[in-house]
N, C-alpha and C. Protein backbone atom coordinates (compact mmCIF):
# COMPACT_ATOMS: atom_id res chain seq x y z
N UNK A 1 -11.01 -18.76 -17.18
CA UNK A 1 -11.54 -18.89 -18.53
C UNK A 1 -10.42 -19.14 -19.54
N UNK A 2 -9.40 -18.28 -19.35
CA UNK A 2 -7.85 -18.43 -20.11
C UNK A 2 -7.43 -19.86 -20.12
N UNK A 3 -7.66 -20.72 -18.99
CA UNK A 3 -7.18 -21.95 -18.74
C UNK A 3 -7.37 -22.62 -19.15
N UNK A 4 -9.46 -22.62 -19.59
CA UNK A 4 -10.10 -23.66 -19.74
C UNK A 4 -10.25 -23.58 -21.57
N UNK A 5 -9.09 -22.54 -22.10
CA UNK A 5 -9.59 -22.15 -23.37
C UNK A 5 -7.78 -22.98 -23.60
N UNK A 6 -6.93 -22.92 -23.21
CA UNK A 6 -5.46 -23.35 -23.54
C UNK A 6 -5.89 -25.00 -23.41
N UNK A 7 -6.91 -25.40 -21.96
CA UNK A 7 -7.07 -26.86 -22.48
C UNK A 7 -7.40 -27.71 -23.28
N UNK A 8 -8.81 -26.59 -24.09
CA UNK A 8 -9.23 -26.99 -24.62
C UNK A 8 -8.73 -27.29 -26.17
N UNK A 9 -7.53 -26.48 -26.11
CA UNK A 9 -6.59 -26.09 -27.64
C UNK A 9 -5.49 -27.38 -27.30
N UNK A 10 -5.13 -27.36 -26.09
CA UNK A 10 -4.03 -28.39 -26.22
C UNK A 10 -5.19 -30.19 -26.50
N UNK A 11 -6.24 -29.89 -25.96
CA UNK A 11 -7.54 -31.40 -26.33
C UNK A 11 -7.34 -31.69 -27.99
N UNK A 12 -7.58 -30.45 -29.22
CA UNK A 12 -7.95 -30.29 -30.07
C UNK A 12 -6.26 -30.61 -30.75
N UNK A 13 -5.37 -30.15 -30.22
CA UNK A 13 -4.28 -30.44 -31.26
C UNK A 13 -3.53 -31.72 -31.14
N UNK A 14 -4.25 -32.25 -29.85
CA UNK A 14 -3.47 -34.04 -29.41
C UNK A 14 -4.54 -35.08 -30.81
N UNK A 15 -6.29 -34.42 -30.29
CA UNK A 15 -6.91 -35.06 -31.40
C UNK A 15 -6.55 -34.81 -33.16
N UNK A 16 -6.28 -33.57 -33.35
CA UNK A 16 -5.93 -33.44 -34.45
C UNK A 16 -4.24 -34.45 -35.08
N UNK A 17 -3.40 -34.68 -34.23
CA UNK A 17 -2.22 -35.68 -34.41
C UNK A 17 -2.63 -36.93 -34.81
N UNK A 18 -4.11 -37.96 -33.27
CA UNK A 18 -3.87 -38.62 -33.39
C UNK A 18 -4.81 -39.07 -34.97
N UNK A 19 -5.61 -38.29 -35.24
CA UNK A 19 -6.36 -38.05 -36.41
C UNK A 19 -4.92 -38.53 -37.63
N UNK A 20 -4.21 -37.30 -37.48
CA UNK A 20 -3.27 -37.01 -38.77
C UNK A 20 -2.53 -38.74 -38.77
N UNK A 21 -2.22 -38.88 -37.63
CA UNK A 21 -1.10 -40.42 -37.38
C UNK A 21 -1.63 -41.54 -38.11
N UNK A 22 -3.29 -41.27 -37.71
CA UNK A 22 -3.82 -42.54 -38.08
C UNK A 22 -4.37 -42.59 -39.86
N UNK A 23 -4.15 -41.30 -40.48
CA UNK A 23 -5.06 -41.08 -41.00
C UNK A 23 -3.84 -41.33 -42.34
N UNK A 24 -2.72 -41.02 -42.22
CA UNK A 24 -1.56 -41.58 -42.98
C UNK A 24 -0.76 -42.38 -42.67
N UNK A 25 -0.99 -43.36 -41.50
CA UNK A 25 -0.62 -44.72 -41.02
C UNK A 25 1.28 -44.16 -40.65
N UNK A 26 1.22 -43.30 -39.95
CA UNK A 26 2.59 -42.67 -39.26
C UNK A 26 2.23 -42.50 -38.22
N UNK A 27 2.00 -43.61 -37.64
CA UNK A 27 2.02 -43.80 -36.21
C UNK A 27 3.34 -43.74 -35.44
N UNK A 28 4.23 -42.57 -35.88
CA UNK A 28 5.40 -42.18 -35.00
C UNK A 28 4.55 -41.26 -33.90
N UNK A 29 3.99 -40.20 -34.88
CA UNK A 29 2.82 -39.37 -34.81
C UNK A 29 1.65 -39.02 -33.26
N UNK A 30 1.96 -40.67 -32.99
CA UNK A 30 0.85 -40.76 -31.85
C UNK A 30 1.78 -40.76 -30.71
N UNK A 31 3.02 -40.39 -30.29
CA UNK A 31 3.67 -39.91 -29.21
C UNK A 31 3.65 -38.51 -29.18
N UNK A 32 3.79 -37.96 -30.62
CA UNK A 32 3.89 -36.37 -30.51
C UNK A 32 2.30 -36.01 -30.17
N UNK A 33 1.10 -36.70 -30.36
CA UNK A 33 0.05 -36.45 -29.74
C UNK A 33 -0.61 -37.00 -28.33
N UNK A 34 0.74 -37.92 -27.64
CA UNK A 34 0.28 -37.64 -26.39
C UNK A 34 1.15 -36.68 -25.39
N UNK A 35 1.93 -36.05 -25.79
CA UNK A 35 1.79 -35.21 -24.68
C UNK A 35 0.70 -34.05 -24.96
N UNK A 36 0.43 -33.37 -25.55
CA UNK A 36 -0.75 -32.46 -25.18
C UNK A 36 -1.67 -33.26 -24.34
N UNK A 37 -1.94 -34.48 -24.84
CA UNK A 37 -3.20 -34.69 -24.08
C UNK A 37 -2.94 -35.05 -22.87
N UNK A 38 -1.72 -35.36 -22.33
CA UNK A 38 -1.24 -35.52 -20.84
C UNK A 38 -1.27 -34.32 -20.33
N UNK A 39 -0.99 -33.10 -21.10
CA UNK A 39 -0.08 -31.81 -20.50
C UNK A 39 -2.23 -31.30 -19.93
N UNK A 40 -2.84 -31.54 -21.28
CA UNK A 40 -4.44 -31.16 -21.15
C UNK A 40 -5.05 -31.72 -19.61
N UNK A 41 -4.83 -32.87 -19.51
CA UNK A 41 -5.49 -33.65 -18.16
C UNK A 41 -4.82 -33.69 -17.08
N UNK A 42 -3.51 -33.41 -16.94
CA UNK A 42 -2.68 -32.81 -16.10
C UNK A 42 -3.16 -31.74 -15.63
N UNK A 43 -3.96 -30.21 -16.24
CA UNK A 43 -3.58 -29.07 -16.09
C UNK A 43 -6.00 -29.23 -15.89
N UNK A 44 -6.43 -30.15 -16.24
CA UNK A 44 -7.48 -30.15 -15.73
C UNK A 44 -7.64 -30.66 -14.12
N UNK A 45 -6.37 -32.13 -13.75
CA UNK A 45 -6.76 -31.94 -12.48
C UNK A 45 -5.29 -31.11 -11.56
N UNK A 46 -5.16 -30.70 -12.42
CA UNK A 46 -4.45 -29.46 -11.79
C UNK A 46 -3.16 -29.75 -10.99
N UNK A 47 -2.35 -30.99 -11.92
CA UNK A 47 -1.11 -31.17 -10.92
C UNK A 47 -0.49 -29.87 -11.73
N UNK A 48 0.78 -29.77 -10.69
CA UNK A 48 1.58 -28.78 -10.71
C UNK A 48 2.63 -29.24 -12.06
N UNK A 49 2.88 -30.64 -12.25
CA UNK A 49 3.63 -31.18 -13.33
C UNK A 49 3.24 -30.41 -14.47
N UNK A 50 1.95 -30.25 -15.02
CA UNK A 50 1.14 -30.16 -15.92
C UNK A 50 1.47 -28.97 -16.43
N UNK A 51 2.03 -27.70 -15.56
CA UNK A 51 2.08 -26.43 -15.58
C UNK A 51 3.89 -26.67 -16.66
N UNK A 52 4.63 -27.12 -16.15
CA UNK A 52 6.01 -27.56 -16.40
C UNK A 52 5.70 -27.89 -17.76
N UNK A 53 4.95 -29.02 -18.12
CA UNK A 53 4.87 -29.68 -19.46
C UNK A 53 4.39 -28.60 -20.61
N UNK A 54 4.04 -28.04 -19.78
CA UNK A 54 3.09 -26.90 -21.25
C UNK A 54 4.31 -26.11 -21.39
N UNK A 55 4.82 -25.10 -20.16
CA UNK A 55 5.78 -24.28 -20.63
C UNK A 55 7.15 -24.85 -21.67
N UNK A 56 7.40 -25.95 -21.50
CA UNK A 56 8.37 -27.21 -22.02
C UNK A 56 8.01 -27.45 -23.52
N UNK A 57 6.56 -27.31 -23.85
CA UNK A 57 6.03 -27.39 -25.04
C UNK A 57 5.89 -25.60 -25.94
N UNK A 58 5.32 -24.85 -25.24
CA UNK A 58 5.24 -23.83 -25.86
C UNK A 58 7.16 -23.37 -26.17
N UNK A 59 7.73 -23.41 -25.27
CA UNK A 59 9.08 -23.14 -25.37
C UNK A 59 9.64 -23.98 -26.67
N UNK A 60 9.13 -25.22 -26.89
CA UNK A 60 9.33 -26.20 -27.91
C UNK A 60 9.03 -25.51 -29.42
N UNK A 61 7.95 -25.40 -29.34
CA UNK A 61 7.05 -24.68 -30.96
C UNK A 61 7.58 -23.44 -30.57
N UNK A 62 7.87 -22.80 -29.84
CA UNK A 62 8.39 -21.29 -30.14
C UNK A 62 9.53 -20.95 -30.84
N UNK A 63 10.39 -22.21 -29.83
CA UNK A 63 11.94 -22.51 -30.52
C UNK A 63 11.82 -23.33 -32.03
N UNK A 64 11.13 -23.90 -32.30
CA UNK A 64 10.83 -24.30 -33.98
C UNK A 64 10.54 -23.45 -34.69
N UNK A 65 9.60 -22.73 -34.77
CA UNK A 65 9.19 -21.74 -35.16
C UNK A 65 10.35 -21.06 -35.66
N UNK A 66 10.65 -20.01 -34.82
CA UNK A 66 11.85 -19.27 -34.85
C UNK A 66 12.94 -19.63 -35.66
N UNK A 67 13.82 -21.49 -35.35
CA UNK A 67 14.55 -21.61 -35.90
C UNK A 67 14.07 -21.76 -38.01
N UNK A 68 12.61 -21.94 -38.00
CA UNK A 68 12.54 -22.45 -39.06
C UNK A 68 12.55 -20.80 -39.77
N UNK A 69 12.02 -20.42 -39.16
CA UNK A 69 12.12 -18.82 -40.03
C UNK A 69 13.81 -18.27 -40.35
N UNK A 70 13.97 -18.57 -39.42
CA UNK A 70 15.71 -18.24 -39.52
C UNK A 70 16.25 -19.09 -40.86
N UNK A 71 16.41 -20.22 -40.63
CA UNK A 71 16.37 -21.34 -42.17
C UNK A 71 15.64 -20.95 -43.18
N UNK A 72 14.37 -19.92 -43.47
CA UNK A 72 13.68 -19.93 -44.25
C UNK A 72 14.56 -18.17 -44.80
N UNK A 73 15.05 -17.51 -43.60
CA UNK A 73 15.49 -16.37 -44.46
C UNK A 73 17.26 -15.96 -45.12
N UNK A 74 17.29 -17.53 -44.72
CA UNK A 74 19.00 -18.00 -45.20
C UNK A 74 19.03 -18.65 -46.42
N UNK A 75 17.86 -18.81 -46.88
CA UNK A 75 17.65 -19.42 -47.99
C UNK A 75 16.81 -18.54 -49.21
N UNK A 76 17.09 -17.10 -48.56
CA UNK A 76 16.33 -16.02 -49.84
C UNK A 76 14.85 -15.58 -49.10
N UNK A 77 14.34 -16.25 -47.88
CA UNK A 77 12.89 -15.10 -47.78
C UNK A 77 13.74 -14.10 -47.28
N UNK A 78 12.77 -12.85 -47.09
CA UNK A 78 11.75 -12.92 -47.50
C UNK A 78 10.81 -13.07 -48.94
N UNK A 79 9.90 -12.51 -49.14
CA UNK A 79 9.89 -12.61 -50.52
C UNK A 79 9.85 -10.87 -51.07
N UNK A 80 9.80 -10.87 -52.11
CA UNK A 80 9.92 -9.39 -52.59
C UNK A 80 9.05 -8.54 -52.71
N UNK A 81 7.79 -9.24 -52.68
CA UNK A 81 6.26 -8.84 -52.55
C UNK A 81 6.27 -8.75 -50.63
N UNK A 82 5.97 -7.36 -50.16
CA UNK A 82 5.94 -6.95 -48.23
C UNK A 82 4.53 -7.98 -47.74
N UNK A 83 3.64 -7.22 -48.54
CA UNK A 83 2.65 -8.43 -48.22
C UNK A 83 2.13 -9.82 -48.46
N UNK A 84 3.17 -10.16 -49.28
CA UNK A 84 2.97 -11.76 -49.14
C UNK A 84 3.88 -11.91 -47.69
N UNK A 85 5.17 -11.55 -47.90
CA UNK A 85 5.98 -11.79 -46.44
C UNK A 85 5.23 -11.70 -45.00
N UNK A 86 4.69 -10.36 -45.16
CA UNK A 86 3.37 -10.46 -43.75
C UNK A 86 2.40 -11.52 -43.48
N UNK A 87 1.99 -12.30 -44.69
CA UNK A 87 0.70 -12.88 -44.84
C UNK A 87 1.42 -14.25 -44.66
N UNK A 88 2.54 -14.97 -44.67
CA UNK A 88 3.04 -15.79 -44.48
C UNK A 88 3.64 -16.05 -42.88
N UNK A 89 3.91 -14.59 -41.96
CA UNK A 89 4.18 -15.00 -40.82
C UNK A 89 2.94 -14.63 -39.87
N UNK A 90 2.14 -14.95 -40.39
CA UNK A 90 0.69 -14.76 -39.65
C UNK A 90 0.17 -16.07 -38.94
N UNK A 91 0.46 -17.45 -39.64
CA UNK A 91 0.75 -18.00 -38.75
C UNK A 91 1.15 -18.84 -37.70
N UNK A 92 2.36 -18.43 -38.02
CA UNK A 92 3.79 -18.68 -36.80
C UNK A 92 3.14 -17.77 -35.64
N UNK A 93 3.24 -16.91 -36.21
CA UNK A 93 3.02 -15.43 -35.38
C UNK A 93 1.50 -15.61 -34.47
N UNK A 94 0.50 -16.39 -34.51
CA UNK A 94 -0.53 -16.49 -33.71
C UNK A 94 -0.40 -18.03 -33.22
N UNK A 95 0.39 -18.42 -33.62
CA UNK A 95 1.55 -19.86 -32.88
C UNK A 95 1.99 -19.25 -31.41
N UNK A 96 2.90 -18.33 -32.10
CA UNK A 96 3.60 -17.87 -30.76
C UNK A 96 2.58 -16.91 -29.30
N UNK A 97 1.64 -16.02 -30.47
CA UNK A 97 0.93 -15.68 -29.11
C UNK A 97 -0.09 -17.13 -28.18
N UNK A 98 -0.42 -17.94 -28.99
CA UNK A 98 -1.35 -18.92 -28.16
C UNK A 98 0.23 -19.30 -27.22
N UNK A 99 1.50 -19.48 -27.61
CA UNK A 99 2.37 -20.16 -26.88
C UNK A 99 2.50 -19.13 -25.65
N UNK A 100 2.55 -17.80 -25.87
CA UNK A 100 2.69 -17.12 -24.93
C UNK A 100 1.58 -16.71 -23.61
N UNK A 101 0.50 -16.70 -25.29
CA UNK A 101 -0.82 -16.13 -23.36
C UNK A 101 -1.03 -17.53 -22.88
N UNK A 102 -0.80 -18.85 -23.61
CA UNK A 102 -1.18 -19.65 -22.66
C UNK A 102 -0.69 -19.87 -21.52
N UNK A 103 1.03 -19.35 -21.70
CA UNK A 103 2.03 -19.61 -20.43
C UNK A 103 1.69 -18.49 -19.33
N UNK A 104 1.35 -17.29 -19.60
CA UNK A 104 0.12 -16.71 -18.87
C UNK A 104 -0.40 -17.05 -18.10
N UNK A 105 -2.20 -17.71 -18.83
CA UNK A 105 -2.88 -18.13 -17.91
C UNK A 105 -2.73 -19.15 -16.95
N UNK A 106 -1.46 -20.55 -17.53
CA UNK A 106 -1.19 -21.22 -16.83
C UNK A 106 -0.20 -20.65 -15.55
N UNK A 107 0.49 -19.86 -15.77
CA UNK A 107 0.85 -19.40 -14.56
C UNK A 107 -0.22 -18.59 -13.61
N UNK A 108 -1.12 -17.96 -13.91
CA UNK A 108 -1.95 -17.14 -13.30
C UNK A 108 -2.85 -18.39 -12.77
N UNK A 109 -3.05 -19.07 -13.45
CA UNK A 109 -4.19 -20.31 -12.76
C UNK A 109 -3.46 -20.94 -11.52
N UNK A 110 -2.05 -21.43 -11.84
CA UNK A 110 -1.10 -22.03 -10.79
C UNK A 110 -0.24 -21.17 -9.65
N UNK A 111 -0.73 -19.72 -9.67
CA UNK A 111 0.09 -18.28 -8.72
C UNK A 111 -1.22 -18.62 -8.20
N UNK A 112 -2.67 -18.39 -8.67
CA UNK A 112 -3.67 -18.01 -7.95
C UNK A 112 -3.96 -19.82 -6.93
N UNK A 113 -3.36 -20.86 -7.13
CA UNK A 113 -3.59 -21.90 -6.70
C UNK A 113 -2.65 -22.28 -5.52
N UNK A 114 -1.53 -21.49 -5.51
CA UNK A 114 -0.65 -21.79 -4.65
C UNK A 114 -0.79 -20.81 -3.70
N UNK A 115 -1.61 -19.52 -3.33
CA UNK A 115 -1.47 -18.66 -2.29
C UNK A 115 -2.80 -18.90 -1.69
């Protein structure tokens, strides 16, 4: 169920790119929206590649993430108000868990496929 819910997120954020690419004629845009949808149909017929590409990606946005917060608190965040600061890494912060349980289920889908 974990699997078929990470595919369906990596379906939704390739369409949401090629949406954004086309939709402000930055069609650089439409490479950064095909790999999800490779990593998505990869991991539907279940090559083992597919498993690689996601962890490669979540490791990607995790490491952005991170570095951008780092840049963001070298430059004066947080802010001085606690709960605006909370309410601002909310979400990075549910970035990183989809990056993490998805690497999860994709391993649990690909442990339970290989024994």
């Amino acid at each position: 169920m974990a699997l078929k819910f990470v595919i369906g997120l990596l379906f939704l954020f390739s369409a949401y790119f090629h949406w954004f690419a086309i939709e402000n004629s930055a069609f650089v845009w439409m490479d950064l929206a095909a790999l999800p949808m490779l990593c998505g149909i990869g991991l539907v017929l279940g090559r083992r590649w597919a498993s690689y590409l996601w962890y490669l990606m979540a490791a990607g946005v995790s490491a952005w993430w991170l570095v951008t917060i780092a840049g963001m608190a070298l430059s004066g965040w947080p802010a001085s108000d606690v709960t605006e600061t909370v309410v601002s890494l909310i979400p990075g912060l549910l970035l990183l868990a989809v990056a993490i349980g998805g690497s999860v289920a994709v391993r649990r889908a690909y442990l339970r496929s290989a024994t």
